[in-house]
N, C-alpha and C. Protein backbone atom coordinates (compact mmCIF):
# COMPACT_ATOMS: atom_id res chain seq x y z
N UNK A 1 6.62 0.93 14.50
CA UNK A 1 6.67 -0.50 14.27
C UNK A 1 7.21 -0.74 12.86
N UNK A 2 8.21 -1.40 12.89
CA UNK A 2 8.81 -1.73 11.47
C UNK A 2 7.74 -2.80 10.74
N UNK A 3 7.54 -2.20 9.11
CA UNK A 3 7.09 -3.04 8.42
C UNK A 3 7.06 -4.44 7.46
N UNK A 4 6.21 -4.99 7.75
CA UNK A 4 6.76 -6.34 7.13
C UNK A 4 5.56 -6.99 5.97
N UNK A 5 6.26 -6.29 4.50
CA UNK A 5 5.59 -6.23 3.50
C UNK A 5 6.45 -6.65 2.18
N UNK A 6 6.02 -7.77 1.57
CA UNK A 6 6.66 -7.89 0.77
C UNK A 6 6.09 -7.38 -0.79
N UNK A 7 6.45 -7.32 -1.51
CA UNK A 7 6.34 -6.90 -3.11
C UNK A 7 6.54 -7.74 -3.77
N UNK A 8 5.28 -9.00 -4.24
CA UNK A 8 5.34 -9.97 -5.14
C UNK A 8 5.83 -9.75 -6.22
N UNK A 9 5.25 -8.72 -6.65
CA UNK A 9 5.27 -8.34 -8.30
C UNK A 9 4.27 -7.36 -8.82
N UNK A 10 5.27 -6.23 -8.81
CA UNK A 10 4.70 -4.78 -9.03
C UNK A 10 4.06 -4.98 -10.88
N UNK A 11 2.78 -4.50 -10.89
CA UNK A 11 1.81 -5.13 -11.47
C UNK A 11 1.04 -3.73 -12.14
N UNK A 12 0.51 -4.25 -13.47
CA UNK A 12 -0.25 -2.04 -14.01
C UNK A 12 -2.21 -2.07 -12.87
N UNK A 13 -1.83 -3.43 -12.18
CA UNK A 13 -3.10 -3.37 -11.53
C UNK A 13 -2.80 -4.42 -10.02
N UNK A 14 -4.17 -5.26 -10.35
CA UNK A 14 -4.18 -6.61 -9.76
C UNK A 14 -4.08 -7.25 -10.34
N UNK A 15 -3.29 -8.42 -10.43
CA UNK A 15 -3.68 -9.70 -11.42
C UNK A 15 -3.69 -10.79 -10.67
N UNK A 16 -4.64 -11.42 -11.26
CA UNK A 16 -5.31 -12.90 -10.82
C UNK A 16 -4.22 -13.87 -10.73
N UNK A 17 -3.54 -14.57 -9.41
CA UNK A 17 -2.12 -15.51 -10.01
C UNK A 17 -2.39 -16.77 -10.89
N UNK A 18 -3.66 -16.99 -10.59
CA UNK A 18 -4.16 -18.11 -11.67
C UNK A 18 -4.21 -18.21 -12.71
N UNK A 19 -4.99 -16.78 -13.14
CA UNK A 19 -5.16 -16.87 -14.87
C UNK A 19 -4.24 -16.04 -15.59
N UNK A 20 -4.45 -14.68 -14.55
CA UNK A 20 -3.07 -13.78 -15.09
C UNK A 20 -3.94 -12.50 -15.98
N UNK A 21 -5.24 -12.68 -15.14
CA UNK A 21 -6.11 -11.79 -15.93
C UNK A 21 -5.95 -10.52 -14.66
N UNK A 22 -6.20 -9.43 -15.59
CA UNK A 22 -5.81 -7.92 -14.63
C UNK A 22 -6.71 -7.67 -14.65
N UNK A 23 -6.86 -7.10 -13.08
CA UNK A 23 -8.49 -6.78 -12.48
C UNK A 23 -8.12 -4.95 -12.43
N UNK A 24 -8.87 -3.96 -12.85
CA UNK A 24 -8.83 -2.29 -12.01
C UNK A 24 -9.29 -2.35 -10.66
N UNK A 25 -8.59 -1.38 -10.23
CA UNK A 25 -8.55 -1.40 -9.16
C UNK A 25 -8.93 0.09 -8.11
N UNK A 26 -9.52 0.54 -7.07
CA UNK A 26 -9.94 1.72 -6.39
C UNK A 26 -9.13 1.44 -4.88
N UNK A 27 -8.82 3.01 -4.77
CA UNK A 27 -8.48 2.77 -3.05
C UNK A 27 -9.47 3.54 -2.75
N UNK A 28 -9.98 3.39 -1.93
CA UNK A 28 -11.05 4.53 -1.21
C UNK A 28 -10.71 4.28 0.33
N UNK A 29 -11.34 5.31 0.91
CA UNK A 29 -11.14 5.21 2.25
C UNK A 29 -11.99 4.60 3.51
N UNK A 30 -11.50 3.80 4.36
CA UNK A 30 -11.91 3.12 5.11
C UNK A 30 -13.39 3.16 5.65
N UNK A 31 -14.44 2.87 5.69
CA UNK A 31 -15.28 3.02 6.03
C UNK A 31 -15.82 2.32 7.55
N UNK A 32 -16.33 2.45 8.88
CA UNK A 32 -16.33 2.12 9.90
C UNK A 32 -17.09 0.80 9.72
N UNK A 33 -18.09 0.06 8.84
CA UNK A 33 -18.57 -0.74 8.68
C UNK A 33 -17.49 -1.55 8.05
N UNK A 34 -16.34 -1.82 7.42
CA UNK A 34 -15.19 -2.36 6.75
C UNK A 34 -14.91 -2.94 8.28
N UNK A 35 -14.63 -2.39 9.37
CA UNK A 35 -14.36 -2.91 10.27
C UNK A 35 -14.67 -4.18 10.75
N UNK A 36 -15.65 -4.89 11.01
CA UNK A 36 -16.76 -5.85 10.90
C UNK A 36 -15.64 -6.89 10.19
N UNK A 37 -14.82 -6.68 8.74
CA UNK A 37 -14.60 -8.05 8.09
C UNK A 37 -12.95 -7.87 7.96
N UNK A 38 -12.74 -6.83 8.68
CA UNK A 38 -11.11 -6.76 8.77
C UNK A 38 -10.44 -6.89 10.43
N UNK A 39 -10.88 -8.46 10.93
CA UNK A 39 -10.45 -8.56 12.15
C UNK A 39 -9.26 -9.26 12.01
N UNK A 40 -8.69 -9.61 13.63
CA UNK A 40 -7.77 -10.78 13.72
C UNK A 40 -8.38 -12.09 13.47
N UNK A 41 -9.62 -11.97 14.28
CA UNK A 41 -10.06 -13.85 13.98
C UNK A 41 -10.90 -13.75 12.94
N UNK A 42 -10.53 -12.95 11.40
CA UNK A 42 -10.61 -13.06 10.21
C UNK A 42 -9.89 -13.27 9.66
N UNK A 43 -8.27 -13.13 10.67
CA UNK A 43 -7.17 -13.64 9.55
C UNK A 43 -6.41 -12.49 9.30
N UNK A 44 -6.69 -11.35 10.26
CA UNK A 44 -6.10 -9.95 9.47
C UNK A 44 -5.02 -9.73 10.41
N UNK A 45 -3.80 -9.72 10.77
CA UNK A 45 -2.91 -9.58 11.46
C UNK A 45 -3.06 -8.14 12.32
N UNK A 46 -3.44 -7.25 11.90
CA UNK A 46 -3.38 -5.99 12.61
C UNK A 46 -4.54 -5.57 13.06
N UNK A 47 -4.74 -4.46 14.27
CA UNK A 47 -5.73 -4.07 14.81
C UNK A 47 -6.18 -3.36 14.07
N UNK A 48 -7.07 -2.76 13.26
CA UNK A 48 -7.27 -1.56 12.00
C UNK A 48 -8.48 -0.71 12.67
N UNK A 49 -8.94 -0.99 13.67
CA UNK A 49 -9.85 -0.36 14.70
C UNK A 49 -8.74 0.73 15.17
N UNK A 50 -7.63 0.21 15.67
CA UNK A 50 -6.72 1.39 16.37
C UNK A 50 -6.17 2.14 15.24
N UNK A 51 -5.93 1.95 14.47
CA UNK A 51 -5.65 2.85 13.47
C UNK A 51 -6.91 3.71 12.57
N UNK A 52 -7.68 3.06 12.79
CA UNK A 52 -8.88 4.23 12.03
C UNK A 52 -9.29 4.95 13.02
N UNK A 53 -9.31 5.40 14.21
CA UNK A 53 -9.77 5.52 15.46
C UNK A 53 -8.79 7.01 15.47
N UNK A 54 -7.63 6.73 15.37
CA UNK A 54 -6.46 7.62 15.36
C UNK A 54 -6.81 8.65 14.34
N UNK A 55 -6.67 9.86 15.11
CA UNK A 55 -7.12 11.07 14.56
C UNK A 55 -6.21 11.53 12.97
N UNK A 56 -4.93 11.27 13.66
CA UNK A 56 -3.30 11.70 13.02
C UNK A 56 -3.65 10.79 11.62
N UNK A 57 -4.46 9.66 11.61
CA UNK A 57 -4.28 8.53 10.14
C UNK A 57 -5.39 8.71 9.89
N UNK A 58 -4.92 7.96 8.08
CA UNK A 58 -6.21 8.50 7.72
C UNK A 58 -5.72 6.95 7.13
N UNK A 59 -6.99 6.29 6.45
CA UNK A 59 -7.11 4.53 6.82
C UNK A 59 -7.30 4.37 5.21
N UNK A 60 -7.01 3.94 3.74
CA UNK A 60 -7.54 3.55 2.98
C UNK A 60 -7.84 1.90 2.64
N UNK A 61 -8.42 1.33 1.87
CA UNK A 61 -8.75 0.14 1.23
C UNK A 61 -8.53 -0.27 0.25
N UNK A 62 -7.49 -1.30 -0.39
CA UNK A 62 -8.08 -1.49 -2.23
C UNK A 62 -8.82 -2.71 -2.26
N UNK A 63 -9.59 -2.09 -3.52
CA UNK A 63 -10.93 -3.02 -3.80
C UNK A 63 -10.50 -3.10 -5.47
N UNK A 64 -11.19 -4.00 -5.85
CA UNK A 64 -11.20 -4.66 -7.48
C UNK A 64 -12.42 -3.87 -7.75
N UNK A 65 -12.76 -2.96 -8.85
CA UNK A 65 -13.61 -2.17 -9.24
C UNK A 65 -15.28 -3.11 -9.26
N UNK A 66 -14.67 -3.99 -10.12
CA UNK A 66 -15.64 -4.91 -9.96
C UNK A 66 -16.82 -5.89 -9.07
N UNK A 67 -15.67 -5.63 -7.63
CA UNK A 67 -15.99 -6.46 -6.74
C UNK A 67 -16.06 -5.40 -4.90
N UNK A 68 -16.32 -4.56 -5.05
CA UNK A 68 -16.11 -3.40 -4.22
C UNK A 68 -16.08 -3.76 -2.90
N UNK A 69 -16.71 -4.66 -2.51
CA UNK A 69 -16.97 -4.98 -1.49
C UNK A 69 -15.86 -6.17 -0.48
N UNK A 70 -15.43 -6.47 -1.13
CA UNK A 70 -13.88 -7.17 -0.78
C UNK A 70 -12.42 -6.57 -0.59
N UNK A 71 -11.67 -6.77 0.01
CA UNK A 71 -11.19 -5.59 0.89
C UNK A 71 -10.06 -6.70 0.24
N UNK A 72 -9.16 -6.28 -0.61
CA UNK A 72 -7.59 -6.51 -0.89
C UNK A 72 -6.52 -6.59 -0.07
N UNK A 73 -6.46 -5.00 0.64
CA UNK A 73 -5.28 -4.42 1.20
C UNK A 73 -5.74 -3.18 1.67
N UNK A 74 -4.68 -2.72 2.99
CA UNK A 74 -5.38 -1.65 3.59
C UNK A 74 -4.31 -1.04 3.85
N UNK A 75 -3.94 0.27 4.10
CA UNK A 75 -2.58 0.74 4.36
C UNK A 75 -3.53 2.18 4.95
N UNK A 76 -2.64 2.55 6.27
CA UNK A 76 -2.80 3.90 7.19
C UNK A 76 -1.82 4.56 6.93
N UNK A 77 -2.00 5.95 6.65
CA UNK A 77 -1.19 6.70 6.19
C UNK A 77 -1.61 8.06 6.89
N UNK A 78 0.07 8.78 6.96
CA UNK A 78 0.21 10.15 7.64
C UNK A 78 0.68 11.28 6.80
N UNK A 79 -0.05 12.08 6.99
CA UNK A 79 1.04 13.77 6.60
C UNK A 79 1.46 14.05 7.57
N UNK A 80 2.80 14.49 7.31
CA UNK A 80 4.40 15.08 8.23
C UNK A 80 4.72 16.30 7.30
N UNK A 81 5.45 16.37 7.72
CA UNK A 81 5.79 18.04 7.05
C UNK A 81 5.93 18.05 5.98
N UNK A 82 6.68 16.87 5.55
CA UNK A 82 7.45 17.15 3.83
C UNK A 82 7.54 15.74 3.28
N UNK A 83 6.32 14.93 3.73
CA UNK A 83 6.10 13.82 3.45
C UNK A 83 4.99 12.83 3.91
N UNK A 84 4.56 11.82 3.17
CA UNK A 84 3.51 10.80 3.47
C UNK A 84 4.67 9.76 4.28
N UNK A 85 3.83 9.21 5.52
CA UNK A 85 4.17 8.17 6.02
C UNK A 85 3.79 7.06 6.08
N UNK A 86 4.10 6.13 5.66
CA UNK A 86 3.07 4.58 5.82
C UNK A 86 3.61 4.09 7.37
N UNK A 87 2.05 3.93 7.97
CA UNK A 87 2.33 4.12 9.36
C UNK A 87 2.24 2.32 9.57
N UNK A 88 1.25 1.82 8.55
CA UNK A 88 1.16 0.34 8.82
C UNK A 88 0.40 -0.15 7.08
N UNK A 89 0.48 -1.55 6.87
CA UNK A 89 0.10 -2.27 5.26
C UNK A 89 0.45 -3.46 5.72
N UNK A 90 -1.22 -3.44 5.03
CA UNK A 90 -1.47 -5.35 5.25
C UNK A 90 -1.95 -5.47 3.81
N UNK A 91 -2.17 -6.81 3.31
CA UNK A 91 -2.56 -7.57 1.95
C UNK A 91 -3.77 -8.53 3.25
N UNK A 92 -4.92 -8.00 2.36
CA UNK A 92 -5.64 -9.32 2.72
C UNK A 92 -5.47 -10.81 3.03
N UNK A 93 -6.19 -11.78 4.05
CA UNK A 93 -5.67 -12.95 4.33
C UNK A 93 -5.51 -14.00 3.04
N UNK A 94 -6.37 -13.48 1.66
CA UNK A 94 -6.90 -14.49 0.79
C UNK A 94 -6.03 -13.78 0.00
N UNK A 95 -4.62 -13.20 0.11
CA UNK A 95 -3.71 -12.68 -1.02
C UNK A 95 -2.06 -13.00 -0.30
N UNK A 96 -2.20 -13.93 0.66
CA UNK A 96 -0.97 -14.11 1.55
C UNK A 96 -0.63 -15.21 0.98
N UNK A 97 0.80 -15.59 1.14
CA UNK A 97 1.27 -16.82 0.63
C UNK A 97 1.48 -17.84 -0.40
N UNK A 98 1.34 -18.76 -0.72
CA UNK A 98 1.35 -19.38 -1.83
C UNK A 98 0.28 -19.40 -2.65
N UNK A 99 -1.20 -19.60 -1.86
CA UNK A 99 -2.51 -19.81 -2.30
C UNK A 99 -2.92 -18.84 -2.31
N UNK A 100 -2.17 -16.99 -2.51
CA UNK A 100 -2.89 -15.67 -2.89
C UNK A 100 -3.37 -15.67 -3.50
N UNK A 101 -4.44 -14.84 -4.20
CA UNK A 101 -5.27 -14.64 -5.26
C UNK A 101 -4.72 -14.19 -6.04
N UNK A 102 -4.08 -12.26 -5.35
CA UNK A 102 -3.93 -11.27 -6.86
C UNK A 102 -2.35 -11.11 -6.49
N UNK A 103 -1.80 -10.84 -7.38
CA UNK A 103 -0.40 -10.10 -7.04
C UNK A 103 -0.58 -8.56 -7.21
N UNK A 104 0.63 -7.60 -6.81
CA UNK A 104 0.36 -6.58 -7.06
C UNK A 104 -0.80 -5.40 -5.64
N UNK A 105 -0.72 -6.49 -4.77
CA UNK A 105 -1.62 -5.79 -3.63
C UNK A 105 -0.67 -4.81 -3.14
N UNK A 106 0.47 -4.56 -2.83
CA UNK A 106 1.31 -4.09 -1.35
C UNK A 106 2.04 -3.13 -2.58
N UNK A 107 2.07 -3.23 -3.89
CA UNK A 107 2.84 -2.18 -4.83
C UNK A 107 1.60 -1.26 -5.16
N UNK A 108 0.18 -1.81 -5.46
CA UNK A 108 -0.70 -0.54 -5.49
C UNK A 108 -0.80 0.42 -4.62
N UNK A 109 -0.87 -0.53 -3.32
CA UNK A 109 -0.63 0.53 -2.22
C UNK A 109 0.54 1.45 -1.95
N UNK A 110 1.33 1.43 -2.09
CA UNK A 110 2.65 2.08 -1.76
C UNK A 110 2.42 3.12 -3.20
N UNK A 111 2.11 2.47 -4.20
CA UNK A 111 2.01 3.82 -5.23
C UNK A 111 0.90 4.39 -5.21
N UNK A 112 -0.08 3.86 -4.65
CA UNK A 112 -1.74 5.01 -3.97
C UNK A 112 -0.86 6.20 -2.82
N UNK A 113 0.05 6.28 -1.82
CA UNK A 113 0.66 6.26 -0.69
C UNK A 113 1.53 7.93 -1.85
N UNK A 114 2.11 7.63 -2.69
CA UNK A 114 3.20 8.16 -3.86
C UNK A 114 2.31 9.14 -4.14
N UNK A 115 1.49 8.64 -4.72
CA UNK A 115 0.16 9.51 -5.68
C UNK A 115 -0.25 10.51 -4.26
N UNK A 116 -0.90 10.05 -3.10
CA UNK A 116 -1.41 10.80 -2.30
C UNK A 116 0.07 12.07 -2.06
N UNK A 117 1.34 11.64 -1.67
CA UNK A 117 2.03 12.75 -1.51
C UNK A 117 2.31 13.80 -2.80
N UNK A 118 1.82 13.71 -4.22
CA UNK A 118 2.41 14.68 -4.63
C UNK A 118 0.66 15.25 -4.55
N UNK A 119 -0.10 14.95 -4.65
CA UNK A 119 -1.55 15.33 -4.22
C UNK A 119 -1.20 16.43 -3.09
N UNK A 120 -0.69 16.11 -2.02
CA UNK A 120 -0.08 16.83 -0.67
C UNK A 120 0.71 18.07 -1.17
N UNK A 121 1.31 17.96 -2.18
CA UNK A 121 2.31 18.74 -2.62
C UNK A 121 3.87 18.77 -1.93
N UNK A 122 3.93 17.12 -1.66
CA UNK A 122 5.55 16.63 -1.48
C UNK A 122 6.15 15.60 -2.25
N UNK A 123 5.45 16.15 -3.65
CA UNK A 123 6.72 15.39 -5.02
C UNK A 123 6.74 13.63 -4.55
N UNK A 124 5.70 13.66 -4.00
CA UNK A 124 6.47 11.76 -4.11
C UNK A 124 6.32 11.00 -3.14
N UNK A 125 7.31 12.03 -2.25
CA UNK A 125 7.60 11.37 -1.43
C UNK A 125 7.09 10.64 -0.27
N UNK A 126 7.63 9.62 0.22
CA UNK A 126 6.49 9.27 1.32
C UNK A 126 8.37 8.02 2.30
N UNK A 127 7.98 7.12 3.65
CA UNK A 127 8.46 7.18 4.53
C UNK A 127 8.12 5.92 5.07
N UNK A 128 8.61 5.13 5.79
CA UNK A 128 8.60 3.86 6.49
C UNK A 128 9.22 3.57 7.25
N UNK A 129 9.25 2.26 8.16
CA UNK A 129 10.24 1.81 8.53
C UNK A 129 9.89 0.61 8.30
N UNK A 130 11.34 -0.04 8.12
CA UNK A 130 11.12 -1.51 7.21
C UNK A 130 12.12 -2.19 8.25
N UNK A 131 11.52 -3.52 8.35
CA UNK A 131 12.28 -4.39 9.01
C UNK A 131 13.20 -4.85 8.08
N UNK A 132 14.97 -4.75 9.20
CA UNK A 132 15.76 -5.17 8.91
C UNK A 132 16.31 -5.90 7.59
N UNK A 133 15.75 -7.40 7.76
CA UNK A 133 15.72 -8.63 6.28
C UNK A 133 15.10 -8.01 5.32
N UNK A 134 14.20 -6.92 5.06
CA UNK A 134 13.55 -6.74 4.08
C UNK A 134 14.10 -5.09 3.53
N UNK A 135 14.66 -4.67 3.80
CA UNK A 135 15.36 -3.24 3.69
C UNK A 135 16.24 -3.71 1.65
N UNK A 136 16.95 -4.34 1.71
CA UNK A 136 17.64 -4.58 0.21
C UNK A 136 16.29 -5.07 -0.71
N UNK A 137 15.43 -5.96 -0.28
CA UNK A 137 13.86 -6.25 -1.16
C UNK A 137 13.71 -4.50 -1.59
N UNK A 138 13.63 -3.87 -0.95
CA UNK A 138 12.31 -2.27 -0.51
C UNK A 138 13.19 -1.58 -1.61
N UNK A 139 14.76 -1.59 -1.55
CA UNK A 139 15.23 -1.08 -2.46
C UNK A 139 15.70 -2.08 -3.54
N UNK A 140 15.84 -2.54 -4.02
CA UNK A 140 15.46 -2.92 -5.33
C UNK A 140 14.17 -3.39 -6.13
N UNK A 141 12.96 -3.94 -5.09
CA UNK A 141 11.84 -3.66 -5.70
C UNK A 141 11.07 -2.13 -6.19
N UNK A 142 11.19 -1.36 -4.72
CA UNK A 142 10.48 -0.05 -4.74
C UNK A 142 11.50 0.83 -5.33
N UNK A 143 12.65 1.08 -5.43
CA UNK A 143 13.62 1.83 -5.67
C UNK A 143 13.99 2.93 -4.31
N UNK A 144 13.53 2.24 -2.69
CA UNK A 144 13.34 2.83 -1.41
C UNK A 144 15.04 3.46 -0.99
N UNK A 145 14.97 4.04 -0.39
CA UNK A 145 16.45 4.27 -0.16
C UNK A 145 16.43 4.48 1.49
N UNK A 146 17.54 3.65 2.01
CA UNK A 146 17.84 3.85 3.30
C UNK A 146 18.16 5.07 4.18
N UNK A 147 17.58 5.90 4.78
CA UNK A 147 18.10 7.17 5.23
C UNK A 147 18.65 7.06 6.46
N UNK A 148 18.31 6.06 7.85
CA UNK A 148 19.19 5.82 8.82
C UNK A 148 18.10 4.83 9.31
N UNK A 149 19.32 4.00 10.59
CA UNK A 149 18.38 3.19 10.97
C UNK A 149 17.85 1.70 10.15
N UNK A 150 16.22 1.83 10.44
CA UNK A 150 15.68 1.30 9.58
C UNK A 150 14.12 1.88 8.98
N UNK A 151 14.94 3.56 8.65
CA UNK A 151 14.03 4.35 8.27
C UNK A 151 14.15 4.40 6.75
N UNK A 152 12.94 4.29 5.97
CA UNK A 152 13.41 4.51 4.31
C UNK A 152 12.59 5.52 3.80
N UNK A 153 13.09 5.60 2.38
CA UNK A 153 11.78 6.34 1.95
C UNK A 153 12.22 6.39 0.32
N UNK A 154 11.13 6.68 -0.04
CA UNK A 154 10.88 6.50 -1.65
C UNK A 154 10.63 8.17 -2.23
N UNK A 155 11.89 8.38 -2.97
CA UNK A 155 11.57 9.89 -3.43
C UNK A 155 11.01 10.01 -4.83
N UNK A 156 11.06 10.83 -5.04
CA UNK A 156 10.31 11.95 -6.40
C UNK A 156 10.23 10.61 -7.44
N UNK A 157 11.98 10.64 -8.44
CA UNK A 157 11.65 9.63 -9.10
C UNK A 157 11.37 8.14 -9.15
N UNK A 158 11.40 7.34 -8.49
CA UNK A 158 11.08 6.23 -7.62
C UNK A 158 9.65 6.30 -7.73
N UNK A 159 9.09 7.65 -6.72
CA UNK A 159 7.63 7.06 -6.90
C UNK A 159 6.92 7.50 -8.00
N UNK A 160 7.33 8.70 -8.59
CA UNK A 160 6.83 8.34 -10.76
C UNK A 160 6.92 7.35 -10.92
N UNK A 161 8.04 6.41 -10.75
CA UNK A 161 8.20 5.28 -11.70
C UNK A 161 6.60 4.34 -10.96
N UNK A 162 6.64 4.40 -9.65
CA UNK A 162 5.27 3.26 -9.45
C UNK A 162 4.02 4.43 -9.79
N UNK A 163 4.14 5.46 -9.92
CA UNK A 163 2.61 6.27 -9.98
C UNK A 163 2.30 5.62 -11.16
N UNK A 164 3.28 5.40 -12.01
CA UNK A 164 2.96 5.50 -13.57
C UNK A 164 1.97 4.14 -14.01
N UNK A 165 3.47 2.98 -13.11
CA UNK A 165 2.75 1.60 -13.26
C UNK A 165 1.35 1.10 -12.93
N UNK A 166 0.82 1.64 -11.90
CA UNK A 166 -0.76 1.64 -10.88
C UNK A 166 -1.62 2.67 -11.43
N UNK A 167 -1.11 4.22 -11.77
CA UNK A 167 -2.12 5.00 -11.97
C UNK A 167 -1.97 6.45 -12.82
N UNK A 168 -1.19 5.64 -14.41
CA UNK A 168 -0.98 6.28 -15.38
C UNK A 168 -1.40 7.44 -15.67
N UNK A 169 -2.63 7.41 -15.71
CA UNK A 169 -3.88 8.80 -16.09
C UNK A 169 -3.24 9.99 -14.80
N UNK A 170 -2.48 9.63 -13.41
CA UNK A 170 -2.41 10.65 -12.43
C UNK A 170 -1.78 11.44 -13.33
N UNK A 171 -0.77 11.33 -14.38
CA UNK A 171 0.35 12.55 -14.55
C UNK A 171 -0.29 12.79 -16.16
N UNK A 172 -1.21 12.12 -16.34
CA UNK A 172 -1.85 12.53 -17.68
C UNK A 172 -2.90 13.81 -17.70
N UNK A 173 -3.50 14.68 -16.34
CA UNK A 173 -4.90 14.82 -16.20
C UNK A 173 -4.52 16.60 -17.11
């Protein structure tokens, strides 16, 4: 299923669009009780039951350190041979549109996604498919590059450049 994610504004966190104050931020992984407040008739576009369910994905969450219990953004993700796949990414209902909260939801994720593949020991890299209209966004926001189709993917330096912005300390340890 091609993805349909945009990149407000790649951000060193979350920030508040109101005040412009930067929140830290955790991905951790999905927990079966998360289920409960990440429905459709909550507002959540995707089934996230079928994807945590799925053996092959593995399901994370971002949360505001502060506020743990509020669910940002969620992105399912795969290991493939020689790469992370983002299999599906949503932004919470209360971060959509004009009246979002934080910016910076759908770029933490994609550089949590970065971070997890060189963790994997594949330099970076990670994989999508992006709908059509949004393929020139993916590459000039993410620095994504078209490989065929409407298959992309974000290599080595590309995803340094977002590890760095989201999660500096990774290449510091």
């Amino acid at each position: 299923m091609p993805l349909d994610f945009e990149i407000d504004k790649l951000t060193h966190s979350l920030e508040n669009t109101s005040t412009g104050c930067v929140f830290f931020t955790e991905v951790l992984p999905l927990d079966k009780t998360d289920l409960k407040v990440i429905s459709k008739k909550l507002g959540w576009k995707f089934n996230w039951k079928t994807e945590f369910i799925a053996i092959e994905n593995k399901v994370f969450k971002l949360v505001l350190q502060e506020e743990p219990k509020t669910i940002q953004g969620i992105v399912s993700l795969k290991k493939d041979v020689d790469h992370i796949f983002i299999n599906l990414i949503e932004t919470a209902p209360h971060n959509y549109g004009k009246s979002k909260r934080y910016y910076g939801v759908m770029g933490n994720l994609v550089a949590f996604a970065c971070k997890l593949s060189f963790v994997s020991g594949f330099e970076g890299c990670i994989a999508f498919i992006a709908k059509t209209k949004l393929i020139p966004h993916y590459e000039k926001e993410l620095g994504a590059e078209l490989l065929w189709g409407q298959r992309m993917s974000i290599e080595t330096d590309s995803a340094i450049n977002l590890i760095e912005k989201y999660y500096p300390e990774f290449f510091n340890k």
